[in-house]
Protein backbone atom coordinates (compact mmCIF):
# COMPACT_ATOMS: atom_id res chain seq x y z
CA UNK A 1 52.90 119.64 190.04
CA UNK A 2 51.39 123.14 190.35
CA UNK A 3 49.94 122.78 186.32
CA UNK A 4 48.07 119.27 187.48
CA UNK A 5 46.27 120.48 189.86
CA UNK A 6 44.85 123.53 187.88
CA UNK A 7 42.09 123.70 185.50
CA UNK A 8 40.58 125.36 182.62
CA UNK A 9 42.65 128.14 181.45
CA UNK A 10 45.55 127.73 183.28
CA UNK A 11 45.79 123.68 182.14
CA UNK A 12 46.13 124.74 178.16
CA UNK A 13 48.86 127.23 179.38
CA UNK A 14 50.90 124.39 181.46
CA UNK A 15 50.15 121.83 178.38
CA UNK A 16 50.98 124.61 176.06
CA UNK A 17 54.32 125.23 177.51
CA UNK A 18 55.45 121.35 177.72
CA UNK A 19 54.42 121.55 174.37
CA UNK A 20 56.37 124.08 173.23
CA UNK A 21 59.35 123.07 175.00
CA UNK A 22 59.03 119.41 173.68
CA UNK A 23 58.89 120.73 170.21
CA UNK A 24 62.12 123.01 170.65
CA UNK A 25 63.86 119.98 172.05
CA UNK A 26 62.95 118.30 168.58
CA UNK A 27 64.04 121.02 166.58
CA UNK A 28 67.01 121.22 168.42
CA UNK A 29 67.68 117.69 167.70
CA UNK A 30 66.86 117.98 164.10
CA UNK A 31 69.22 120.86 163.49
CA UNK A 32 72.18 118.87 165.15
CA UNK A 33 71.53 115.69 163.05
CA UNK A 34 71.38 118.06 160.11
CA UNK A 35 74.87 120.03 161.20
CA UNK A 36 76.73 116.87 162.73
CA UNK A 37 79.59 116.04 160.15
CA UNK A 38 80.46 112.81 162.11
CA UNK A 39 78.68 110.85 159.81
CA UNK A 40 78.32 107.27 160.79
CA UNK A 41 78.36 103.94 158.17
CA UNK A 42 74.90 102.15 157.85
CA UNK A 43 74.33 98.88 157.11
CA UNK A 44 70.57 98.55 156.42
CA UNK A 45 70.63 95.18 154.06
CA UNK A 46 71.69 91.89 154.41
CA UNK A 47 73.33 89.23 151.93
CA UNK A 48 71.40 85.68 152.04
CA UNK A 49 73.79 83.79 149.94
CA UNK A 50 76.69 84.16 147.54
CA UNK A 51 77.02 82.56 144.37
CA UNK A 52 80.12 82.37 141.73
CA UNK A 53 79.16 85.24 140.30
CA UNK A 54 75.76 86.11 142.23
CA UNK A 55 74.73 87.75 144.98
CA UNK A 56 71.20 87.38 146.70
CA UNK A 57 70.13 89.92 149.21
CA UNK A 58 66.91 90.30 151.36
CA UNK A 59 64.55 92.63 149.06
CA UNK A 60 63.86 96.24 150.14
CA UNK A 61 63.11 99.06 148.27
CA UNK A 62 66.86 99.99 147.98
CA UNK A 63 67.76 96.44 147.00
CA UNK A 64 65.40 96.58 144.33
CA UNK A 65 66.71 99.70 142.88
CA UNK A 66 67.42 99.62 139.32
CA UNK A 67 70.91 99.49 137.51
CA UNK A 68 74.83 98.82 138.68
CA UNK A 69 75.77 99.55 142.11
CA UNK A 70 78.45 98.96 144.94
CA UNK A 71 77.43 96.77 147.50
CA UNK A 72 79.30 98.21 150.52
CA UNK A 73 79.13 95.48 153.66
CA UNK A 74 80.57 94.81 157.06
CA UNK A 75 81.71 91.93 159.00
CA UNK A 76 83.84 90.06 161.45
CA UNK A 77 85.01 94.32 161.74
CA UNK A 78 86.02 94.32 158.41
CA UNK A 79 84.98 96.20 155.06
CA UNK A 80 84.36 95.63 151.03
CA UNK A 81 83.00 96.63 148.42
CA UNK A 82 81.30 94.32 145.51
CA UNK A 83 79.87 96.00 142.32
CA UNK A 84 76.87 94.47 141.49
CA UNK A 85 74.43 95.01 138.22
CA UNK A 86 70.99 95.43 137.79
CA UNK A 87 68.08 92.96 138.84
CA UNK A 88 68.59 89.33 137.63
CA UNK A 89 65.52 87.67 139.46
CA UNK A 90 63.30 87.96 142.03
CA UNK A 91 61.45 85.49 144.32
CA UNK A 92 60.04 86.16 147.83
CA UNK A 93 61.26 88.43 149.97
CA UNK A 94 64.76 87.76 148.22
CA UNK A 95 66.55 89.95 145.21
CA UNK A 96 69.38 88.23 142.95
CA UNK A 97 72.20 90.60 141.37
CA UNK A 98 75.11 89.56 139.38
CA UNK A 99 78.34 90.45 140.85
CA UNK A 100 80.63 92.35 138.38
CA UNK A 101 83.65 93.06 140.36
CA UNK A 102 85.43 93.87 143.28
CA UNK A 103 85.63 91.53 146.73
CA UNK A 104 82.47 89.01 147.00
CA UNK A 105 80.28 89.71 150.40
CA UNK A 106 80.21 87.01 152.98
CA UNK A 107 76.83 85.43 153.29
CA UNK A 108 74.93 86.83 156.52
CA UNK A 109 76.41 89.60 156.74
CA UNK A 110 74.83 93.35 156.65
CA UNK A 111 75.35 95.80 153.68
CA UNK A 112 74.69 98.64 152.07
CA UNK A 113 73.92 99.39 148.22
CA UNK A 114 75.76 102.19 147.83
CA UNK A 115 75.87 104.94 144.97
CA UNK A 116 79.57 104.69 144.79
CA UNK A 117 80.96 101.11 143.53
CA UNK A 118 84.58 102.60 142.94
CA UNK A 119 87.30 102.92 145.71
CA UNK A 120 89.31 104.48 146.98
CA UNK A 121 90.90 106.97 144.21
CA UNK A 122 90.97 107.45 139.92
CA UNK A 123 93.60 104.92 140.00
CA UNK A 124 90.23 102.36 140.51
CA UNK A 125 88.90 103.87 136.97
CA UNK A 126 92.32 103.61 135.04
CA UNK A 127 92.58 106.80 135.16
CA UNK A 128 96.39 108.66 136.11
CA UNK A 129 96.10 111.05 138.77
CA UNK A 130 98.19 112.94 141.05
CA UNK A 131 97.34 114.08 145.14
CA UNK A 132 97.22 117.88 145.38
CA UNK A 133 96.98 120.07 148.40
CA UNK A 134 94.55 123.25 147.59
CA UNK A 135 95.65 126.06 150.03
CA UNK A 136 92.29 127.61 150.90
CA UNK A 137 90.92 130.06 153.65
CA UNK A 138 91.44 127.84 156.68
CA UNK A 139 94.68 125.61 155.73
CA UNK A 140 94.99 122.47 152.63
CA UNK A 141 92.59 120.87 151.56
CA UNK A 142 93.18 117.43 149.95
CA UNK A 143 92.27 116.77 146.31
CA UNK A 144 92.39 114.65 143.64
CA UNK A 145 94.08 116.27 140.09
CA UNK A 146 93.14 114.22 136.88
CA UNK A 147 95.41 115.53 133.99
CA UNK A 148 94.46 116.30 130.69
CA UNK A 149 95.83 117.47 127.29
CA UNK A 150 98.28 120.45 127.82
CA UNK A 151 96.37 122.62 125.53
CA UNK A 152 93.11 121.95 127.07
CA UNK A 153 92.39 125.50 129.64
CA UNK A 154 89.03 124.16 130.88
CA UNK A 155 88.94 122.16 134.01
CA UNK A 156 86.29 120.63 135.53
CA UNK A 157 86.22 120.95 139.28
CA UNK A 158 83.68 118.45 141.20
CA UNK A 159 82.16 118.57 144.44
CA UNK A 160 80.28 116.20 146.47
CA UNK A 161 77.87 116.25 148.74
CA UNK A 162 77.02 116.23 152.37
CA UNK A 163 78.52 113.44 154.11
CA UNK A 164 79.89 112.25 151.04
CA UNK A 165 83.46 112.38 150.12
CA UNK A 166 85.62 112.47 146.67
CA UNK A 167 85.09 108.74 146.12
CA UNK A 168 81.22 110.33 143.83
CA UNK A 169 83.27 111.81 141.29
CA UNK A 170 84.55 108.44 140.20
CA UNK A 171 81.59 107.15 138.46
CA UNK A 172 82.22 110.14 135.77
CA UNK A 173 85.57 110.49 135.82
CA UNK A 174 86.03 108.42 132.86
CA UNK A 175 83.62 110.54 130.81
CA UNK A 176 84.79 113.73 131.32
CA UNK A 177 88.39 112.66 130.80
CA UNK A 178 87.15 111.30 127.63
CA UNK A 179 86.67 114.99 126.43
CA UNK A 180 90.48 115.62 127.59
CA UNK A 181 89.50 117.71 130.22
CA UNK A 182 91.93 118.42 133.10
CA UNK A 183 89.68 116.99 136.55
CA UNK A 184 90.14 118.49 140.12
CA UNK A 185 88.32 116.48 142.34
CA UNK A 186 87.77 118.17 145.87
CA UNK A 187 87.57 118.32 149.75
CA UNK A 188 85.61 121.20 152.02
CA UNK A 189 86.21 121.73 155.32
CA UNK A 190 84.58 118.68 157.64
CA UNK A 191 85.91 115.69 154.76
CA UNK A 192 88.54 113.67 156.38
CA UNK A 193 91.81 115.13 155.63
CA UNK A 194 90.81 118.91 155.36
CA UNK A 195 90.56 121.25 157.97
CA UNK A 196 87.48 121.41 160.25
CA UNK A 197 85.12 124.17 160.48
CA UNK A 198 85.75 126.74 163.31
CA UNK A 199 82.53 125.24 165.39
CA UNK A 200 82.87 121.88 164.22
CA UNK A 201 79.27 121.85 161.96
CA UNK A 202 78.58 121.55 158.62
CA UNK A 203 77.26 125.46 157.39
CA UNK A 204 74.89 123.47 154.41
CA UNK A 205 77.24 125.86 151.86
CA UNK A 206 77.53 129.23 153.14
CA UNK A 207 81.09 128.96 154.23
CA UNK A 208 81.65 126.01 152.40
CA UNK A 209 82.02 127.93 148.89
CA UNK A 210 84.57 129.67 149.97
CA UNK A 211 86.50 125.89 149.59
CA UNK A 212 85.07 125.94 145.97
CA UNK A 213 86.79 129.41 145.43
CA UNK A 214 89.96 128.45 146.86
CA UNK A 215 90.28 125.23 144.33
CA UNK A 216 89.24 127.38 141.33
CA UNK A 217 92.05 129.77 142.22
CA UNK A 218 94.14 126.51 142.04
CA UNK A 219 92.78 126.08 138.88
CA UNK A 220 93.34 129.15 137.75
CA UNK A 221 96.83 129.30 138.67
CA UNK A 222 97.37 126.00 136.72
CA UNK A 223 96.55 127.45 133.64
CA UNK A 224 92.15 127.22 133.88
CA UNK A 225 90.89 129.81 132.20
CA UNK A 226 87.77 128.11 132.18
CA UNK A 227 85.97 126.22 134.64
CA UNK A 228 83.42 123.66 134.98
CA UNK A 229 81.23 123.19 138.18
CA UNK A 230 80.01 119.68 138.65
CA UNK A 231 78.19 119.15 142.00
CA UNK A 232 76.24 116.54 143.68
CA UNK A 233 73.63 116.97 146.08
CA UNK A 234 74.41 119.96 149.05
CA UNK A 235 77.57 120.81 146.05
CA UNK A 236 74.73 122.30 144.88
CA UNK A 237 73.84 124.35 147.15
CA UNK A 238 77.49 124.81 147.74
CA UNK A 239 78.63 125.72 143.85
CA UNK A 240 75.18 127.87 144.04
CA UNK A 241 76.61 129.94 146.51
CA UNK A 242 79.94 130.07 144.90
CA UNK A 243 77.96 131.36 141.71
CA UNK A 244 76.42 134.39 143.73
CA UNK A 245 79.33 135.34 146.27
CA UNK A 246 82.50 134.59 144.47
CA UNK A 247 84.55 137.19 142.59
CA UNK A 248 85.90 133.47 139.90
CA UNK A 249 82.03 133.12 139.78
CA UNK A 250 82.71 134.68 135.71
CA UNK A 251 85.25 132.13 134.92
CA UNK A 252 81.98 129.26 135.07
CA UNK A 253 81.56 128.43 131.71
CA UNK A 254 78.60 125.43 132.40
CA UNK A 255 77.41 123.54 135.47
CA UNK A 256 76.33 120.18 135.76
CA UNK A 257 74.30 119.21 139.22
CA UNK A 258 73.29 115.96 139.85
CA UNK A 259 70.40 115.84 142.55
CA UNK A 260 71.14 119.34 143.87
CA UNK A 261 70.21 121.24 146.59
CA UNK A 262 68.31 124.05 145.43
CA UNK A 263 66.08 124.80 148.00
CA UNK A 264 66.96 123.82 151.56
CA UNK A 265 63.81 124.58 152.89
CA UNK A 266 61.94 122.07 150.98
CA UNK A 267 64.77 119.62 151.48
CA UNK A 268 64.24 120.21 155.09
CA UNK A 269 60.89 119.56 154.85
CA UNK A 270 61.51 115.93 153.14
CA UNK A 271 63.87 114.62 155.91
CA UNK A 272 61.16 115.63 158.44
CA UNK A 273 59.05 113.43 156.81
CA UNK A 274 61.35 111.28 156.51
CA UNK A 275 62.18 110.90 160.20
CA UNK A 276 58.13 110.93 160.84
CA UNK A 277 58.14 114.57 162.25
CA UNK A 278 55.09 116.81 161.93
CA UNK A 279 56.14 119.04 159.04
CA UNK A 280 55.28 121.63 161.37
CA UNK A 281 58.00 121.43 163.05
CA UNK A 282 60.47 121.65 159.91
CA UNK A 283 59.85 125.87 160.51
CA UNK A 284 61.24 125.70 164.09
CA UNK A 285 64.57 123.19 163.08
CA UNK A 286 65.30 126.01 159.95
CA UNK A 287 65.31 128.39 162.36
CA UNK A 288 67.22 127.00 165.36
CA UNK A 289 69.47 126.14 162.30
CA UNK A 290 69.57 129.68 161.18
CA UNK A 291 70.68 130.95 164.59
CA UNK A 292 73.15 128.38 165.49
CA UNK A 293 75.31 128.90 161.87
CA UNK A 294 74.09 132.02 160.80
CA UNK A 295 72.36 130.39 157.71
CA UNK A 296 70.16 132.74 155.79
CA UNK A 297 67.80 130.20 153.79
CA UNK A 298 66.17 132.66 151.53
CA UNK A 299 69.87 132.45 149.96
CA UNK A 300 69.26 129.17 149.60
CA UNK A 301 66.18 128.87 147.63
CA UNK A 302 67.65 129.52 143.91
CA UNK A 303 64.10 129.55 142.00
CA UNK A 304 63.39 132.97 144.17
CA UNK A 305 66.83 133.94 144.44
CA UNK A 306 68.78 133.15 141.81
CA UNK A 307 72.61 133.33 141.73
CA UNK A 308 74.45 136.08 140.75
CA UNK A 309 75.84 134.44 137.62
CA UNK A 310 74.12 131.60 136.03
CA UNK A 311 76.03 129.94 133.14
CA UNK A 312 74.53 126.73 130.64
CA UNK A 313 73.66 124.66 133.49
CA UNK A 314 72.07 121.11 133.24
CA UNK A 315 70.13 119.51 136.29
CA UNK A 316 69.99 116.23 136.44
CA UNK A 317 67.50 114.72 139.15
CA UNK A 318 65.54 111.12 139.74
CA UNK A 319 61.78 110.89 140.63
CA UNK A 320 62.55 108.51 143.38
CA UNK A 321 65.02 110.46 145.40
CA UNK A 322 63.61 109.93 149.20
CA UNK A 323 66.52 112.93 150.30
CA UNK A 324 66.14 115.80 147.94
CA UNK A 325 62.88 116.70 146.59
CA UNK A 326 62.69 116.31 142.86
CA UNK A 327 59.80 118.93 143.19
CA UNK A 328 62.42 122.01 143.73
CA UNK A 329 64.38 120.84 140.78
CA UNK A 330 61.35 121.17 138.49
CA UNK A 331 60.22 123.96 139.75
CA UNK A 332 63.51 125.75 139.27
CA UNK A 333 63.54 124.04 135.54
CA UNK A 334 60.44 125.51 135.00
CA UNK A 335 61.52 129.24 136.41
CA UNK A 336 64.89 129.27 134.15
CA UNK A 337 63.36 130.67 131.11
CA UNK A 338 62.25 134.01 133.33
CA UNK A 339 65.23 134.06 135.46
CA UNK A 340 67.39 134.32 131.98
CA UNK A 341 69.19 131.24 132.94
CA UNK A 342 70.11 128.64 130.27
CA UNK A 343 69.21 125.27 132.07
CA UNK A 344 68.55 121.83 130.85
CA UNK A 345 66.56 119.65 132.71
CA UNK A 346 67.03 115.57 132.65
CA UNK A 347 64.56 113.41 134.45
CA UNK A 348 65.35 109.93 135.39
CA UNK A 349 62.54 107.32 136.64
CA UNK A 350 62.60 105.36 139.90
CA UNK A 351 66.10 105.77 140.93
CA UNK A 352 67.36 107.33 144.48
CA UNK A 353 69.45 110.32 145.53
CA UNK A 354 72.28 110.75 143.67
CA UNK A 355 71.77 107.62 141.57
CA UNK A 356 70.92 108.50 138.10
CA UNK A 357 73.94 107.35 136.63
CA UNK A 358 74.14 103.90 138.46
CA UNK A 359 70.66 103.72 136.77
CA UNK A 360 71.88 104.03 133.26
CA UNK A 361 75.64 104.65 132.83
CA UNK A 362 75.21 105.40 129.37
CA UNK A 363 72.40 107.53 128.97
CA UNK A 364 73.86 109.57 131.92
CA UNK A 365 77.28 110.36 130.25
CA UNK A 366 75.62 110.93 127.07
CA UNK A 367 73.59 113.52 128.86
CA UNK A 368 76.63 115.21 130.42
CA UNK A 369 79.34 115.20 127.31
CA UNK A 370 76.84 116.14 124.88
CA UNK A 371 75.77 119.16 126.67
CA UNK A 372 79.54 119.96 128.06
CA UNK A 373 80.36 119.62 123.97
CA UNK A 374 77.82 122.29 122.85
CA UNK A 375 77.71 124.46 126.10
CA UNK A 376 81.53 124.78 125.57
CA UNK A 377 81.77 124.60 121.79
CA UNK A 378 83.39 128.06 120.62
CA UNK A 379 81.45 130.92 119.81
CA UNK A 380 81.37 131.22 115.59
CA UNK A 381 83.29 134.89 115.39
CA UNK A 382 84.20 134.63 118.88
CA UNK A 383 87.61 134.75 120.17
């Protein structure tokens, strides 16, 4: 009451301090949303009608998005999943997709289009598999292990991102098999089934590649003697750190990162926007993030500070991803050359986070096995 009654001077200093206090609360706020790992299901779309082998949905931007997709949805407190392919026609306000597979959506009911049209395990790709336990540095962590030929020592280990879980590696599963690579498909602390982290939050990859390290010395002890990194998203950031910290960093022989996280601050910056914050305040959320986990984000920014060791690595990102700025992807592209890193850089149109394969399945794999096959070829006069 005291700051309404006073004026000049002393009413910028009482506005000034709401201010300021208003805008911690926010950044407070941010940095929980951005730490909570009790992600919750989203249904933003709905389904208009359902047709033998059609599906018409309410057009959004997402709904519109091109290429082959699951169509996750929700009703009566029950779950599916529908794979659905690109485009077929649209008419106001209204998008038609064939349906490809999997159970048919009820009409009416909410849904999501969802990067992930495969459930629940390799088994949905034809693919045999066997569930591990990885011991790692706070108990087992639950993964998936994809065999391949007995003589074949390099495994590909994949990691997926934020709020994700094991069910992204299934798209290219199928692919990298192909090559007769062995696949070990894994958890971090937070993903259902693994441990939890010590304060309960998600540390954006600076604990979490200590996971990584753990299932690599599974690997390892499997008969690895070569490893591939394939991560999606904050498994960048994650395998990034694993690249500068780890003492199995040298056993990387090529990474592959789909939409990766390789500059949080930037990424932090879109999902203020995103959430219609004043980019201003994106400084005050890094750093009440940076106190509550201990993050330090210059780590985190691998055009400035690259990692440690940086193997034949190629980035693959989409110019419509609304999560992760394709802008720190090119300008890490663009930075490899100096920074003495080997990277190839693969830009796909239109499509959202994480979805450049359900854009194009085929040009996607053909990206990844024909850079796996010369990254990997043998050295001529090598051993």
């Amino acid at each position: 009451m005291a700051v309404l009654r006073r004026v000049g001077p002393g009413l910028g200093v009482g506005l000034g301090v709401g201010m300021g206090a208003g805008a911690a609360g926010i950044g407070w706020f941010y940095s929980s949303v951005l730490l909570d790992t009790a992600i919750r299901p989203v249904y933003p779309e709905r389904v208009l009608a359902v047709g033998a082998d059609t599906v018409t949905l309410a057009a959004t931007r997402l709904t519109m998005q091109p290429g082959t997709w699951g169509l996750r949805w929700a009703a009566d407190r029950a779950t599916g999943l529908a794979i659905v392919g690109p485009v077929a026609h649209r008419r106001s306000g209204q998008v038609v997709r064939p349906l490809l597979g999997g159970q048919p959506p009820e009409p009416g009911c909410v849904a999501v289009l969802d990067t992930g049209p495969f459930d629940p395990d390799p088994g949905a790709r034809g693919l045999p598999f066997e569930d591990v336990d990885v011991p790692g540095p706070l108990g087992t962590y639950p993964a998936w292990w994809v065999p391949g030929p007995a003589d074949d020592d390099t495994w590909v280990v994949l990691v997926h991102g934020r709020g994700g879980s094991r069910r992204e590696a299934l798209r290219i599963l199928p692919a990298l098999h192909e090559r007769g690579h062995p696949l070990l498909v894994v958890s971090y602390r937070n993903d259902e089934g693994a441990p939890p982290s010590p304060d309960g939050h998600y540390h954006l990859g600076d604990t979490e590649w200590e996971d990584v390290e753990a299932a690599v010395r599974f690997a390892v002890d499997r008969g690895a003697r070569r490893v591939v990194l394939f991560g999606w998203s904050m498994g960048g950031a994650v395998t990034g750190a694993f690249l500068d910290r780890s003492t199995e960093a040298g056993r990387v022989a090529a990474v592959v990162w789909d939409a990766p996280l390789v500059d949080w601050r930037a990424t932090l910056r879109q999902q203020a926007r995103n959430r219609r914050l004043p980019t201003v305040l994106s400084p005050l959320a890094t750093a009440v993030t940076s106190r509550r986990i201990g993050i330090d984000f210059d780590r985190f920014d691998l055009r400035r500070r690259p990692p440690a060791v940086r193997p034949p690595t190629l980035l693959l990102h989409s110019t419509g991803d609304t999560a992760v700025p394709v802008a720190a992807s090119r300008a890490l592209a663009a930075a490899a050359p100096s920074l003495g890193w080997p990277l190839r850089y693969v830009e796909v149109p239109d499509a959202e986070h994480t979805a450049s394969w359900n854009a194009d399945p085929a040009a996607y794999e053909h990206a990844v096995t024909s850079f796996l096959a010369e990254a990997l070829a043998p050295v001529p006069g090598g051993r």
